[in-house]
C-alpha atoms as a PDB file:
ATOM      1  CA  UNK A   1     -22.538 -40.187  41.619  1.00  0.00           C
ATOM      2  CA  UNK A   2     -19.345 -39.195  43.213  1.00  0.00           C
ATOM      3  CA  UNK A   3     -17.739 -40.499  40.038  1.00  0.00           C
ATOM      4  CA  UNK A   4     -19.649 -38.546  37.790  1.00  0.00           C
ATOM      5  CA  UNK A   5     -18.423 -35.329  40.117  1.00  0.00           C
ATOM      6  CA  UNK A   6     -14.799 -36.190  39.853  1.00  0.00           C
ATOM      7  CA  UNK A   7     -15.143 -36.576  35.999  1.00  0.00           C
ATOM      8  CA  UNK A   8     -16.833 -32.986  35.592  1.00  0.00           C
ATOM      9  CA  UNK A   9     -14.233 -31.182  37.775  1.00  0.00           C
ATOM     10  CA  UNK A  10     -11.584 -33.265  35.764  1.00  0.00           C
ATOM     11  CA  UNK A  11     -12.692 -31.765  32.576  1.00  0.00           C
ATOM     12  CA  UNK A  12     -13.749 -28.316  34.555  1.00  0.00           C
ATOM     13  CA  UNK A  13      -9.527 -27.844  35.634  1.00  0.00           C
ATOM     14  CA  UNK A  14      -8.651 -28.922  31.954  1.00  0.00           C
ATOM     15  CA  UNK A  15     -10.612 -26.086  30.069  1.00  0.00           C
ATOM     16  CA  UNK A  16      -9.426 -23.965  32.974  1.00  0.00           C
ATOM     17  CA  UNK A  17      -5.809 -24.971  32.388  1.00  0.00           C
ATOM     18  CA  UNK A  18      -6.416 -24.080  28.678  1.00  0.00           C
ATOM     19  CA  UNK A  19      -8.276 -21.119  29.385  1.00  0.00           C
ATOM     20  CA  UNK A  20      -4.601 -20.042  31.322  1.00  0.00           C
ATOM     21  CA  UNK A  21      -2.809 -20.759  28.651  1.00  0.00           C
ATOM     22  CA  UNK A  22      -4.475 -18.453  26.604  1.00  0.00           C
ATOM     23  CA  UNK A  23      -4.383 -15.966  29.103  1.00  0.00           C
ATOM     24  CA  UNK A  24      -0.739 -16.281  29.101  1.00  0.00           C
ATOM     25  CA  UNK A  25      -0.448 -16.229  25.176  1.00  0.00           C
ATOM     26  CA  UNK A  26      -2.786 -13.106  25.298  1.00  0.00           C
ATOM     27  CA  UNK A  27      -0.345 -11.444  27.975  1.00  0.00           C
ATOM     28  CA  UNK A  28       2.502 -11.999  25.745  1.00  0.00           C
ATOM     29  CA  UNK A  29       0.848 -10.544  22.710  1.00  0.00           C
ATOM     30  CA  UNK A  30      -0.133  -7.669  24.289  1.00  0.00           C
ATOM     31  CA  UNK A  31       3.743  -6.779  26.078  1.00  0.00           C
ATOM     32  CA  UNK A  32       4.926  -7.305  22.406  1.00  0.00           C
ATOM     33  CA  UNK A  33       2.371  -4.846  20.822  1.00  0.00           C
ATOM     34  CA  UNK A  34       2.931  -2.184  23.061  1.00  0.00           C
ATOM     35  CA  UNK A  35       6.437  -2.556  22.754  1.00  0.00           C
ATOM     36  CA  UNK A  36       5.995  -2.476  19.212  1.00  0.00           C
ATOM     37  CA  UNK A  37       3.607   1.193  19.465  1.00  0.00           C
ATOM     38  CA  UNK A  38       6.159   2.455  21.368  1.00  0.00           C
ATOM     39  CA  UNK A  39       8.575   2.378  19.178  1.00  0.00           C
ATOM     40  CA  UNK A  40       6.476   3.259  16.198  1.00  0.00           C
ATOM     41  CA  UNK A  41       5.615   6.771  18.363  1.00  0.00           C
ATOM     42  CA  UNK A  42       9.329   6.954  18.858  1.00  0.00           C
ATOM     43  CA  UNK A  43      10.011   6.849  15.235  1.00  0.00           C
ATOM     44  CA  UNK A  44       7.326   9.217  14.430  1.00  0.00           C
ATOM     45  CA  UNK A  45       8.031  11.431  17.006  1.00  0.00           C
ATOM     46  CA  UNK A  46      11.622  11.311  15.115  1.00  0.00           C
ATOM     47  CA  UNK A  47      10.202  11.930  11.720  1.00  0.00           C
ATOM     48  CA  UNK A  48       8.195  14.897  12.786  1.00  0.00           C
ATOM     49  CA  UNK A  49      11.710  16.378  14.472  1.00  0.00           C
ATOM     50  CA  UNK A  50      13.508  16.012  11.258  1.00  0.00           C
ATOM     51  CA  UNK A  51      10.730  17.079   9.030  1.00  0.00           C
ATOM     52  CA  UNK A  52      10.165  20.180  11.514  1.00  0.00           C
ATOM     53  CA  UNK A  53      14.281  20.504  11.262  1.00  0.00           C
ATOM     54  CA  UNK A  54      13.717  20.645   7.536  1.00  0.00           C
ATOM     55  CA  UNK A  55      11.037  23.317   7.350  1.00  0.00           C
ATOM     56  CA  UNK A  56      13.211  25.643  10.167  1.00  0.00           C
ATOM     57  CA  UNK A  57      16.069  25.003   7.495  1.00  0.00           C
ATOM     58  CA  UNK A  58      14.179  26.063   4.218  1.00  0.00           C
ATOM     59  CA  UNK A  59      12.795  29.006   5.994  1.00  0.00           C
ATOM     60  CA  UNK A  60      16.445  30.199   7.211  1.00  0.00           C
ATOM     61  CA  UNK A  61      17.654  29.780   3.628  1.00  0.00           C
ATOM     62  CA  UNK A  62      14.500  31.034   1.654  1.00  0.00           C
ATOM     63  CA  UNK A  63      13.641  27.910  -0.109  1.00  0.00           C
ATOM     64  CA  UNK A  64      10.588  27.027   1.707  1.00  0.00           C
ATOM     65  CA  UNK A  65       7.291  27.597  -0.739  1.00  0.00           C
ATOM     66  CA  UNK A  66       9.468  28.476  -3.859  1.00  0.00           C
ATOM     67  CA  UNK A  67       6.914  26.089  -5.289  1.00  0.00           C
ATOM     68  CA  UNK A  68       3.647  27.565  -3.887  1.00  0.00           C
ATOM     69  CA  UNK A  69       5.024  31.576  -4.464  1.00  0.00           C
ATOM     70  CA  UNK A  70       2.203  33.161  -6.487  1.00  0.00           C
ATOM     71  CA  UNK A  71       3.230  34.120  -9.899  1.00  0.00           C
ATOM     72  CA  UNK A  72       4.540  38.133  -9.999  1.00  0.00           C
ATOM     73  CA  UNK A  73       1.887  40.923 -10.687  1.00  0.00           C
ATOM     74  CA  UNK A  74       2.730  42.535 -14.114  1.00  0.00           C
ATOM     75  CA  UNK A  75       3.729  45.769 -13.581  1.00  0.00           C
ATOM     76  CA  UNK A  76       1.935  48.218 -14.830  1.00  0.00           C
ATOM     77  CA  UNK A  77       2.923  50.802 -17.684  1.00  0.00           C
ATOM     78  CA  UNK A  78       3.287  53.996 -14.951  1.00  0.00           C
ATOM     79  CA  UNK A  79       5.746  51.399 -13.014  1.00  0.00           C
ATOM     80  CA  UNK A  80       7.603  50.341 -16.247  1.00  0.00           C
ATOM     81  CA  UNK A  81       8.565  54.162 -17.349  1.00  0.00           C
ATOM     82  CA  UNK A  82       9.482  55.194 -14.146  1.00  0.00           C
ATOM     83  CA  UNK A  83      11.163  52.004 -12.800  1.00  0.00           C
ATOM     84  CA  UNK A  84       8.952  51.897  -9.206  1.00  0.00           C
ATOM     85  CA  UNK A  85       8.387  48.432  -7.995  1.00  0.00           C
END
């Protein structure tokens, strides 16, 4: 009887052991994949600067929506003789 004990919690602290080490291994994974959204929010977060940098630029030079402009009204005949915009 006592034998049969010692054998169970022999191959009870194995799986445990195992269990552990894929504790550990799931510890590690996780560190890494946070590191790894960090950085990917840091580099985003740096896109989104430049792209914002980019849109303040086009604005101050009056490129931004050359593109989307809507096409000009035709003047009419009254603003053709008389040269009114």
């Amino acid at each position: 009887m006592i034998s049969v004990l010692q054998a169970t919690i022999d191959t009870l602290q194995g799986q445990l052991e195992v269990k552990d080490r894929q504790i550990e291994q799931q510890a590690q994974t996780i560190t890494r994949l946070t590191d790894a959204l960090a950085a990917a929010q840091q580099t985003a977060a740096a896109a989104q600067a430049l792209h914002a940098g980019t849109i303040q630029q086009q604005l101050i030079t009056g490129e931004a929506g050359t593109d989307q402009q809507e096409p000009e009204q035709k003047k009419s005949w009254f603003s053709k003789i008389f040269g009114g915009r």
